[in-house]
PDB file of N, CA and C in Angstrom:
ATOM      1  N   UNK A   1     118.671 106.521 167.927  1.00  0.00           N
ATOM      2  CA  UNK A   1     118.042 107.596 167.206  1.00  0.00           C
ATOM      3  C   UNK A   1     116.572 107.612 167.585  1.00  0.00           C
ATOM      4  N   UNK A   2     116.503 108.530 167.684  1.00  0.00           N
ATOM      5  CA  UNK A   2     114.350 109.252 168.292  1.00  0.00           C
ATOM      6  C   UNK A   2     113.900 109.908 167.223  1.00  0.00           C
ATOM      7  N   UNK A   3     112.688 109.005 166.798  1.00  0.00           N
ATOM      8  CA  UNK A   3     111.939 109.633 165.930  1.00  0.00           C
ATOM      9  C   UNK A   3     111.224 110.179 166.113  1.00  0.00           C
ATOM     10  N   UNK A   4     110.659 110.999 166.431  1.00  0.00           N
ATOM     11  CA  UNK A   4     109.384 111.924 166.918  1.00  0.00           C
ATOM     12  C   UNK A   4     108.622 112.418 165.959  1.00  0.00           C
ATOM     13  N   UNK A   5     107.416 112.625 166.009  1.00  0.00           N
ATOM     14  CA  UNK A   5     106.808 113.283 164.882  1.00  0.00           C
ATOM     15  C   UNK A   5     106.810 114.616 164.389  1.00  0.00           C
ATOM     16  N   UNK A   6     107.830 115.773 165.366  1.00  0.00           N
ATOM     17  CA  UNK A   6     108.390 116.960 164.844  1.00  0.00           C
ATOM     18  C   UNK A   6     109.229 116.574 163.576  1.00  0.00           C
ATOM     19  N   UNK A   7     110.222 115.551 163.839  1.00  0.00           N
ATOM     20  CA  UNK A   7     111.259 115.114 162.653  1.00  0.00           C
ATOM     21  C   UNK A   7     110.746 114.616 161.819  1.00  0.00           C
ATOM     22  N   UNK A   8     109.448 113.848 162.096  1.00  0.00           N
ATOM     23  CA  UNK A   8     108.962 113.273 160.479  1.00  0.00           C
ATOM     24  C   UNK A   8     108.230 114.344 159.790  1.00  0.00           C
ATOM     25  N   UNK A   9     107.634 115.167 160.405  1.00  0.00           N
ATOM     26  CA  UNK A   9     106.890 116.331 160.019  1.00  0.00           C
ATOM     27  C   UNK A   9     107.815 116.997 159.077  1.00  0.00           C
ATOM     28  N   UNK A  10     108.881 117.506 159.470  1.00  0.00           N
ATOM     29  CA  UNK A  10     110.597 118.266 159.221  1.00  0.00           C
ATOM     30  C   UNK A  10     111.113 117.232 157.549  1.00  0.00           C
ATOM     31  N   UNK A  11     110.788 116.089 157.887  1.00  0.00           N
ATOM     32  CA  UNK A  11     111.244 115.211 156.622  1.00  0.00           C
ATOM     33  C   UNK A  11     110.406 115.329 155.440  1.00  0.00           C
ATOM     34  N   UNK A  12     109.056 114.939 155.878  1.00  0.00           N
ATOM     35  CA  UNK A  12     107.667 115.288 154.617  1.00  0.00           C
ATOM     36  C   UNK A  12     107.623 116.433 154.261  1.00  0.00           C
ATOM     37  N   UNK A  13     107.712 117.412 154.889  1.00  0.00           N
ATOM     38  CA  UNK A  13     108.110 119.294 154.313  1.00  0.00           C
ATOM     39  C   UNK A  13     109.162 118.924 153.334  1.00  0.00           C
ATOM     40  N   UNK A  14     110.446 118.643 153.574  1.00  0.00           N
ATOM     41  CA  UNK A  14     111.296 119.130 152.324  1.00  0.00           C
ATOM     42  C   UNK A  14     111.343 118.148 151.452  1.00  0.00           C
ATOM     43  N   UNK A  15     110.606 116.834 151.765  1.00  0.00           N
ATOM     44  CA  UNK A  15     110.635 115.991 150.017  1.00  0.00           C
ATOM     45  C   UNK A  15     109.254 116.567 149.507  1.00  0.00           C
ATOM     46  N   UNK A  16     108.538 117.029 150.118  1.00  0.00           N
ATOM     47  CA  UNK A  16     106.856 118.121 149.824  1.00  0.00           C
ATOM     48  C   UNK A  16     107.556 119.207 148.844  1.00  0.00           C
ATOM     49  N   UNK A  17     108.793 119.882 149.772  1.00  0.00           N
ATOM     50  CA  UNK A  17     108.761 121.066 149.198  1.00  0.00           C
ATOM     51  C   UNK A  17     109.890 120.696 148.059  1.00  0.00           C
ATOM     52  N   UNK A  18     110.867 120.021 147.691  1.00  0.00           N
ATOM     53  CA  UNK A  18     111.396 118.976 146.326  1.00  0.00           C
ATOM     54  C   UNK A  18     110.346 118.636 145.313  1.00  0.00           C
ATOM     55  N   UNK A  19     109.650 118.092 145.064  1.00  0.00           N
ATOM     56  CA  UNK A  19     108.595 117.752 144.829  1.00  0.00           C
ATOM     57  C   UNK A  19     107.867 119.160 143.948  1.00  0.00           C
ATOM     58  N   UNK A  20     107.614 120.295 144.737  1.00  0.00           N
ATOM     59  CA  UNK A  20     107.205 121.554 144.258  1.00  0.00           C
ATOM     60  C   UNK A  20     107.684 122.547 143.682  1.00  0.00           C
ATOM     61  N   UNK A  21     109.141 122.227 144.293  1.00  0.00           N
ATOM     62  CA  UNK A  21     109.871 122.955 142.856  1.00  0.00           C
ATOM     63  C   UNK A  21     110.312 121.913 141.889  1.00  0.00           C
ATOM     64  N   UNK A  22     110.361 120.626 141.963  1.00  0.00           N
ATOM     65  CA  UNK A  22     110.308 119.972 140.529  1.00  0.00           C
ATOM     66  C   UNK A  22     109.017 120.139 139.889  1.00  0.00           C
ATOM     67  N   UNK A  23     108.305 120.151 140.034  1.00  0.00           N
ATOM     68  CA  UNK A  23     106.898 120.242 139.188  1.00  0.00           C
ATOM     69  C   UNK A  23     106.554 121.704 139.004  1.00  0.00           C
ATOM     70  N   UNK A  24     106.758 122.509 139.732  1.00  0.00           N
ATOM     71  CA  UNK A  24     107.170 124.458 139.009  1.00  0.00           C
ATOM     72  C   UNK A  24     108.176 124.308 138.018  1.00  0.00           C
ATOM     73  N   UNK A  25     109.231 123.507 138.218  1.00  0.00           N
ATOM     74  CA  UNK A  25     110.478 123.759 137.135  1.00  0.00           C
ATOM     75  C   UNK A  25     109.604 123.210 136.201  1.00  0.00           C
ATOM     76  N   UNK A  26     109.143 122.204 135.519  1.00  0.00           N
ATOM     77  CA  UNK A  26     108.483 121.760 134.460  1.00  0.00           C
ATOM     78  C   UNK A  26     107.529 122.404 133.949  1.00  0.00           C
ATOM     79  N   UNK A  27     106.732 122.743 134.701  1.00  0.00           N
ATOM     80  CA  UNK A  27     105.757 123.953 133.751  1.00  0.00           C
ATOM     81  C   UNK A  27     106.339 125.783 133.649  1.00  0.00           C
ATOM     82  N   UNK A  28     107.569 125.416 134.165  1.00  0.00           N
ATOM     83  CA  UNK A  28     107.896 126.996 134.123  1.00  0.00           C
ATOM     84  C   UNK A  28     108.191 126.915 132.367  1.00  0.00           C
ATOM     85  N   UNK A  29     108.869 125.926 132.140  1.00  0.00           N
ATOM     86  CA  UNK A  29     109.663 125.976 130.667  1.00  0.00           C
ATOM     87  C   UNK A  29     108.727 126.014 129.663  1.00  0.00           C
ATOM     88  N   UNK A  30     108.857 127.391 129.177  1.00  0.00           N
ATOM     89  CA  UNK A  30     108.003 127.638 127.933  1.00  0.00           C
ATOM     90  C   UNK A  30     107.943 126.775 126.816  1.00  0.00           C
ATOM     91  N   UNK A  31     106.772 126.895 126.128  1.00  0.00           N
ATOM     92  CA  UNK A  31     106.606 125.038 125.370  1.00  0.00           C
ATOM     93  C   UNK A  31     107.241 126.081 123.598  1.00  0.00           C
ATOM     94  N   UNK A  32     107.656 125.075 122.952  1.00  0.00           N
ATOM     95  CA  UNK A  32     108.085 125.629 121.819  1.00  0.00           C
ATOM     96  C   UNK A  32     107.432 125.878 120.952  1.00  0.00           C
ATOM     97  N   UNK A  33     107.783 126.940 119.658  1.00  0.00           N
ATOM     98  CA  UNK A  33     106.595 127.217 118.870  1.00  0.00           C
ATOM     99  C   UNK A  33     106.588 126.301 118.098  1.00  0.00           C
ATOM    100  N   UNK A  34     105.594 126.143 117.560  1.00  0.00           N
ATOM    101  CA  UNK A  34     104.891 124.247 117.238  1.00  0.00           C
ATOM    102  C   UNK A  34     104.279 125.001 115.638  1.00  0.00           C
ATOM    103  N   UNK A  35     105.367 124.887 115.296  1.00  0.00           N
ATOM    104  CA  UNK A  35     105.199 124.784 113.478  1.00  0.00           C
ATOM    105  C   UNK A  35     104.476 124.386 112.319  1.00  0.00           C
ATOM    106  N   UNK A  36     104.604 124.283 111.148  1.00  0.00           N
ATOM    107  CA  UNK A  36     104.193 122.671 110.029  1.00  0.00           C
ATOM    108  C   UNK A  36     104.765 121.990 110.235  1.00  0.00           C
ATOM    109  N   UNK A  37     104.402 120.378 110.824  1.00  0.00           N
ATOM    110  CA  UNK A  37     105.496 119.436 110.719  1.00  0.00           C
ATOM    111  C   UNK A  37     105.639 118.870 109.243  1.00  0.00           C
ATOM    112  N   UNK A  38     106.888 118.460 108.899  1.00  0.00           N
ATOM    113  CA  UNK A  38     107.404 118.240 107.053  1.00  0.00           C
ATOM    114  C   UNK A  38     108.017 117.041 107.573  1.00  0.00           C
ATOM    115  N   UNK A  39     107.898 116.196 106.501  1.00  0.00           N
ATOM    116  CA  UNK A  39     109.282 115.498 106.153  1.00  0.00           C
ATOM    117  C   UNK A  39     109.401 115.392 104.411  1.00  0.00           C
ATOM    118  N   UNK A  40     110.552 114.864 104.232  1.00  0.00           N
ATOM    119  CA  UNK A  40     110.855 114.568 103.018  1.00  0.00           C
ATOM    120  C   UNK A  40     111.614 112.960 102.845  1.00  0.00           C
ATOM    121  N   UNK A  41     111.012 112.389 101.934  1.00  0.00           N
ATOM    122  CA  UNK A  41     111.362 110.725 101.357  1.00  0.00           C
ATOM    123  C   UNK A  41     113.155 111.211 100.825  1.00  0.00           C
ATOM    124  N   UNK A  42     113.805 110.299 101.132  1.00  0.00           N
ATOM    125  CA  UNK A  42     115.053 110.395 100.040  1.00  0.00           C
ATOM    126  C   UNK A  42     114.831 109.448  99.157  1.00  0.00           C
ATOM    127  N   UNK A  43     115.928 109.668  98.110  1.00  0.00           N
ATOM    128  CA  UNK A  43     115.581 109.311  96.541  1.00  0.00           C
ATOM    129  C   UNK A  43     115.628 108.142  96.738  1.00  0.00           C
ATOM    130  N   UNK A  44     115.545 106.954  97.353  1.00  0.00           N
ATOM    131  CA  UNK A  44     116.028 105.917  97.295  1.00  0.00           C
ATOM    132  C   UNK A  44     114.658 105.619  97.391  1.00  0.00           C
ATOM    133  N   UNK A  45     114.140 106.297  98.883  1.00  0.00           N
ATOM    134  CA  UNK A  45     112.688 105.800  98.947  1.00  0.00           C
ATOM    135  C   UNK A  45     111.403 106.477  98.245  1.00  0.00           C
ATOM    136  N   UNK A  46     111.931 107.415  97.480  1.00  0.00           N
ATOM    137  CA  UNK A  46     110.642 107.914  96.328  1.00  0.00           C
ATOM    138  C   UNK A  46     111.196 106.905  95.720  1.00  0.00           C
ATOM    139  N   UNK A  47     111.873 106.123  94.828  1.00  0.00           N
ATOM    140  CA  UNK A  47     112.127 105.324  94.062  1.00  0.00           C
ATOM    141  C   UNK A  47     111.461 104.183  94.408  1.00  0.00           C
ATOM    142  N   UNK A  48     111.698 103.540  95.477  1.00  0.00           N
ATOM    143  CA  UNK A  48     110.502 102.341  96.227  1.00  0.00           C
ATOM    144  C   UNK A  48     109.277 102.894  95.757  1.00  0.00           C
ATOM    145  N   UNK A  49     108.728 104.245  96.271  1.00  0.00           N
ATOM    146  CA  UNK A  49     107.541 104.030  96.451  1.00  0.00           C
ATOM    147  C   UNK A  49     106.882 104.189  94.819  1.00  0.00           C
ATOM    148  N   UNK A  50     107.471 104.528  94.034  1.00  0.00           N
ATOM    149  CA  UNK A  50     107.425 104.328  92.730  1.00  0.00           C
ATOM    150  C   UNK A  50     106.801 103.046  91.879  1.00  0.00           C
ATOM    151  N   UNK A  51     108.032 102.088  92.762  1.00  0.00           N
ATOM    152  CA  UNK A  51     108.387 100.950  92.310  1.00  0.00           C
ATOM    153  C   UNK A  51     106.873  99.997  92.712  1.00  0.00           C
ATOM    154  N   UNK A  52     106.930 100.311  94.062  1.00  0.00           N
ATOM    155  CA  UNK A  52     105.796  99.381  95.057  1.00  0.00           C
ATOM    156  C   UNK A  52     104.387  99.983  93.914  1.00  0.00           C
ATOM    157  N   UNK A  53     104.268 101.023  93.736  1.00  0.00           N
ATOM    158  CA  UNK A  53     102.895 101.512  93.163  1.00  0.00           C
ATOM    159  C   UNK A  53     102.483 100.974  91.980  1.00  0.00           C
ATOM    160  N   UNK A  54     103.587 100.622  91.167  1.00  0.00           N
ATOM    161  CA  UNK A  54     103.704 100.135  89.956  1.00  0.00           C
ATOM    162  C   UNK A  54     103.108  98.651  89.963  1.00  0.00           C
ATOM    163  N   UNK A  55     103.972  98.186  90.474  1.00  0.00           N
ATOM    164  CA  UNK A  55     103.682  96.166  91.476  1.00  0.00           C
ATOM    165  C   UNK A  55     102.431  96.466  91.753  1.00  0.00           C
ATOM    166  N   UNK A  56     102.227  97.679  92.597  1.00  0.00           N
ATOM    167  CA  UNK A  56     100.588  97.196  93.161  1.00  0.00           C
ATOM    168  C   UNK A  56      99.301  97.712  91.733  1.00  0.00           C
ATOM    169  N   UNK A  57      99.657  98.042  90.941  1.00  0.00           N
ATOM    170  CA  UNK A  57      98.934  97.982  90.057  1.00  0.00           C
ATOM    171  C   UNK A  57      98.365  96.817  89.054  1.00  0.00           C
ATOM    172  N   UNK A  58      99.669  95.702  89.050  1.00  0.00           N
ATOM    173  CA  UNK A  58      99.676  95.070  88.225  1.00  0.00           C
ATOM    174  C   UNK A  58      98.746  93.587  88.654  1.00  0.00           C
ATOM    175  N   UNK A  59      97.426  93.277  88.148  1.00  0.00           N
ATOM    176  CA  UNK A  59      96.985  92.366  88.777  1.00  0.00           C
ATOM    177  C   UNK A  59      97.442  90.782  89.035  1.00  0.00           C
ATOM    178  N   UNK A  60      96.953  90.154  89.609  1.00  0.00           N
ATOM    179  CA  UNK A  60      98.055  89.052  90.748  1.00  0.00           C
ATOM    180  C   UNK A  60      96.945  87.941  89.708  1.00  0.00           C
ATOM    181  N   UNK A  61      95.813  88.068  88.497  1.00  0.00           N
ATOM    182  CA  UNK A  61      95.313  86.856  87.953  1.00  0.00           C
ATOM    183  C   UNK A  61      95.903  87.494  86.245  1.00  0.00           C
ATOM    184  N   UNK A  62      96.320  86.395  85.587  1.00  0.00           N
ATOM    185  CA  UNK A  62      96.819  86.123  84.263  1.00  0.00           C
ATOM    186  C   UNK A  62      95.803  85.539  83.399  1.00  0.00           C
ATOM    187  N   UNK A  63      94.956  86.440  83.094  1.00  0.00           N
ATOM    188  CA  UNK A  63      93.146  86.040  82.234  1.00  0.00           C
ATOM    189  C   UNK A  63      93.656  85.089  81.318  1.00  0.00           C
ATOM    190  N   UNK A  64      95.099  85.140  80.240  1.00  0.00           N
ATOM    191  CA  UNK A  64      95.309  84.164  79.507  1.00  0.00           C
ATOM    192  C   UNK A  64      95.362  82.957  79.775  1.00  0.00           C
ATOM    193  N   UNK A  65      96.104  82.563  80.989  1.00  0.00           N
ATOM    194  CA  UNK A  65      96.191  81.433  81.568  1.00  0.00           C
ATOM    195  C   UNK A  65      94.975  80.688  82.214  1.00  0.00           C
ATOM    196  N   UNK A  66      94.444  81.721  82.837  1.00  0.00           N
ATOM    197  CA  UNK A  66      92.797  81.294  83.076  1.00  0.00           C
ATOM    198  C   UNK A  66      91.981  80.487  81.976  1.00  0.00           C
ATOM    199  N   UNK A  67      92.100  81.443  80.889  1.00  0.00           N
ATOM    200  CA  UNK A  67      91.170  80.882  79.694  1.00  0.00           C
ATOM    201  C   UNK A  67      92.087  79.499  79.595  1.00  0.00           C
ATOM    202  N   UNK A  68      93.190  79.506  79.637  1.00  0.00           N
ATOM    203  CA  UNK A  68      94.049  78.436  78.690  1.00  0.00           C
ATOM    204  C   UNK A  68      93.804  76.645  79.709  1.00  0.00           C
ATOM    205  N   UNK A  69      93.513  76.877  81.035  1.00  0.00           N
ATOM    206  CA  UNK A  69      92.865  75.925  81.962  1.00  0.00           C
ATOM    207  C   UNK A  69      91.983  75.325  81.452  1.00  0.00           C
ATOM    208  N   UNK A  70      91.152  76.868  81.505  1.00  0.00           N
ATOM    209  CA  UNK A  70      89.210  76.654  81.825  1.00  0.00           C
ATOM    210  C   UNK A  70      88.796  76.194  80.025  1.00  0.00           C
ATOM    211  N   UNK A  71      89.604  76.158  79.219  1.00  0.00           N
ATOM    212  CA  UNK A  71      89.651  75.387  77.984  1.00  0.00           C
ATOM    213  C   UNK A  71      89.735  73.858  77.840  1.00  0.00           C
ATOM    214  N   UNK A  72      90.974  73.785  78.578  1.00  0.00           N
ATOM    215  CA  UNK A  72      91.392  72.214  78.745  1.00  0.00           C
ATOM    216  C   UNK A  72      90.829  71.343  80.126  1.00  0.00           C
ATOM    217  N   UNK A  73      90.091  72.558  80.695  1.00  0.00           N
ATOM    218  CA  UNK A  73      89.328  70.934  81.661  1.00  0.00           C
ATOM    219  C   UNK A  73      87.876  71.110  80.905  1.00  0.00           C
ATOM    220  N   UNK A  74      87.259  72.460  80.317  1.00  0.00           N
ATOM    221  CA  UNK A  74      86.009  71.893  79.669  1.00  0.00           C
ATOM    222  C   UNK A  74      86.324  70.640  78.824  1.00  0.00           C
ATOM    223  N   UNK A  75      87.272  70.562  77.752  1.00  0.00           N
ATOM    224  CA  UNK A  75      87.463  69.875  77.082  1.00  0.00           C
ATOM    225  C   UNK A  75      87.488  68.449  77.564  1.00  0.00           C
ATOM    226  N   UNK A  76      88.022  68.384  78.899  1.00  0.00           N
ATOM    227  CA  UNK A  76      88.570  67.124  79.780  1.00  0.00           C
ATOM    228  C   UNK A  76      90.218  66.540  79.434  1.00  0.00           C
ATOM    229  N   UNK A  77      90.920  67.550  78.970  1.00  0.00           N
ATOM    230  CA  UNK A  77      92.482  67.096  78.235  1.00  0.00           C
ATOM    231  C   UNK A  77      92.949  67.737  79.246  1.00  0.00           C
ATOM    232  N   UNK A  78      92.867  68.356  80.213  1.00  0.00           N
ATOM    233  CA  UNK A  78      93.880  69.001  81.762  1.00  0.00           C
ATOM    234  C   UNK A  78      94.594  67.860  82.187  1.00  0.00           C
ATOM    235  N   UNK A  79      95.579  67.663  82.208  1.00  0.00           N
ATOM    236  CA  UNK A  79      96.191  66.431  82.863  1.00  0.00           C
ATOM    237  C   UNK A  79      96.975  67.370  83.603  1.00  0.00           C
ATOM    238  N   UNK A  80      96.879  66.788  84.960  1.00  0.00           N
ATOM    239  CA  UNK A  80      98.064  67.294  86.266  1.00  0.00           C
ATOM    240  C   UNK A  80      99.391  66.817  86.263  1.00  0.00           C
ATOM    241  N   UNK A  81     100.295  67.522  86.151  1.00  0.00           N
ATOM    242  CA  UNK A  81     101.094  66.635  86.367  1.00  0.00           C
ATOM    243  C   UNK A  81     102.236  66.739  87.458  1.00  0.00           C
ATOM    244  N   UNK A  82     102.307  65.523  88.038  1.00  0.00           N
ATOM    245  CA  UNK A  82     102.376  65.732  89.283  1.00  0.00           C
ATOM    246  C   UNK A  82     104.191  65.577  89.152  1.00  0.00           C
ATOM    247  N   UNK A  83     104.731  64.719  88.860  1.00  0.00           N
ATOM    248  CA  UNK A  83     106.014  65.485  88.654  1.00  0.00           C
ATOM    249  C   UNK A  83     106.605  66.655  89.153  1.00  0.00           C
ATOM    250  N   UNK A  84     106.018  67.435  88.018  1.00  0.00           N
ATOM    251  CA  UNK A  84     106.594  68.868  87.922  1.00  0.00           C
ATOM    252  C   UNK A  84     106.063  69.582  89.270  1.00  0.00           C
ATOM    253  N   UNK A  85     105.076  69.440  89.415  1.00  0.00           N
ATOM    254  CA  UNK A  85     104.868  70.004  90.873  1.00  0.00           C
ATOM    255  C   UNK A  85     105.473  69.389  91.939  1.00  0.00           C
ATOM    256  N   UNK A  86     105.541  68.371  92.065  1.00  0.00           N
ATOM    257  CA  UNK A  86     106.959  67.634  93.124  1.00  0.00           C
ATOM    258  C   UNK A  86     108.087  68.345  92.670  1.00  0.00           C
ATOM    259  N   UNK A  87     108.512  68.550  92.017  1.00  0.00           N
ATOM    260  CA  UNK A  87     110.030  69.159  91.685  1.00  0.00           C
ATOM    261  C   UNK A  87     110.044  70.674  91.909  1.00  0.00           C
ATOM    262  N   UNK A  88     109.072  71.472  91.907  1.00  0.00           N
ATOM    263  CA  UNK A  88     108.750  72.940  92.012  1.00  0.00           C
ATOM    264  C   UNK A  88     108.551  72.881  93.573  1.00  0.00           C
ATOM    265  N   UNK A  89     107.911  72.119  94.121  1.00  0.00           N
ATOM    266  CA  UNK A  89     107.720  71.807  95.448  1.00  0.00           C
ATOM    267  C   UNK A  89     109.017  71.895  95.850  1.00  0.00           C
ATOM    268  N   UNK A  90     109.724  70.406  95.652  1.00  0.00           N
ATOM    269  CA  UNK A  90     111.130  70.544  96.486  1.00  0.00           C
ATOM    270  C   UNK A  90     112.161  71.494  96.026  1.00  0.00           C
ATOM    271  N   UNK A  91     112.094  71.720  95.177  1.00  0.00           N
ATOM    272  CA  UNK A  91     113.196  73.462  94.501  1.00  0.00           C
ATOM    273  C   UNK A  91     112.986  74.275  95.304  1.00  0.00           C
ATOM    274  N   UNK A  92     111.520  74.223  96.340  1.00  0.00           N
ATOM    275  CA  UNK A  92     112.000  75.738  97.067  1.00  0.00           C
ATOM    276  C   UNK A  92     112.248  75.507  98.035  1.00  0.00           C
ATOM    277  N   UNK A  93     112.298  74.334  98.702  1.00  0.00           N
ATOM    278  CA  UNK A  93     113.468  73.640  99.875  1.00  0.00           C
ATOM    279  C   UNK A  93     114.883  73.611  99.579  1.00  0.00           C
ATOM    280  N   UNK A  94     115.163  73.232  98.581  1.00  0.00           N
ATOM    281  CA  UNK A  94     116.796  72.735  98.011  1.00  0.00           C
ATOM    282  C   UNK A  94     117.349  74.290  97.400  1.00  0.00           C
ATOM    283  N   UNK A  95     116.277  75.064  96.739  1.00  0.00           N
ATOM    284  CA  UNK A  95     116.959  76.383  96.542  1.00  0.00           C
ATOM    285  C   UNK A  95     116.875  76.663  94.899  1.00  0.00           C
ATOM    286  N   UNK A  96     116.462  75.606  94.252  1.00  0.00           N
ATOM    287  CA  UNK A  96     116.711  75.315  92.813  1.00  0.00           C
ATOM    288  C   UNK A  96     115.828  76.291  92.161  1.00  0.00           C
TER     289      UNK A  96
END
């Protein structure tokens, strides 16, 4: 087979001219009319987001318990006890 540069010339024309009608076909296609975009939650997830708003309202410090501490170590009667926190500890390994 002889390659000559008439034939490569002959080859780059029609992947050139492939090439030009793929990229005419793409902008030929009229773009669509471009609306309000909407969505809508289903009830399951207005119900979450209900739920989540509620939770996120509710604050994550317990002022009673605060005071009920900051009472018993002014006093110096806070005793730790370590026990119960070993056992709360391993309960959430074991599942308890």
């Amino acid at each position: 087979m002889i390659i000559s540069g008439k034939n490569v010339q002959n080859v780059i024309k029609v992947y050139g001219d492939q090439n030009q009608v793929r990229s005419n076909s793409k902008t030929a296609k009229t773009p669509m009319a471009r609306g309000k975009d909407e969505f809508i939650l289903s009830s399951g997830a207005q119900e979450f987001s209900q739920v989540f708003n509620a939770i996120k309202g509710i604050s994550d410090v317990r002022p009673e318990k605060v005071q009920e501490f900051s009472e018993k170590i002014a006093a110096g009667t806070y005793e730790v006890n370590s026990k119960g926190i070993a056992e709360k500890m391993l309960g959430i390994y074991t599942g308890r």
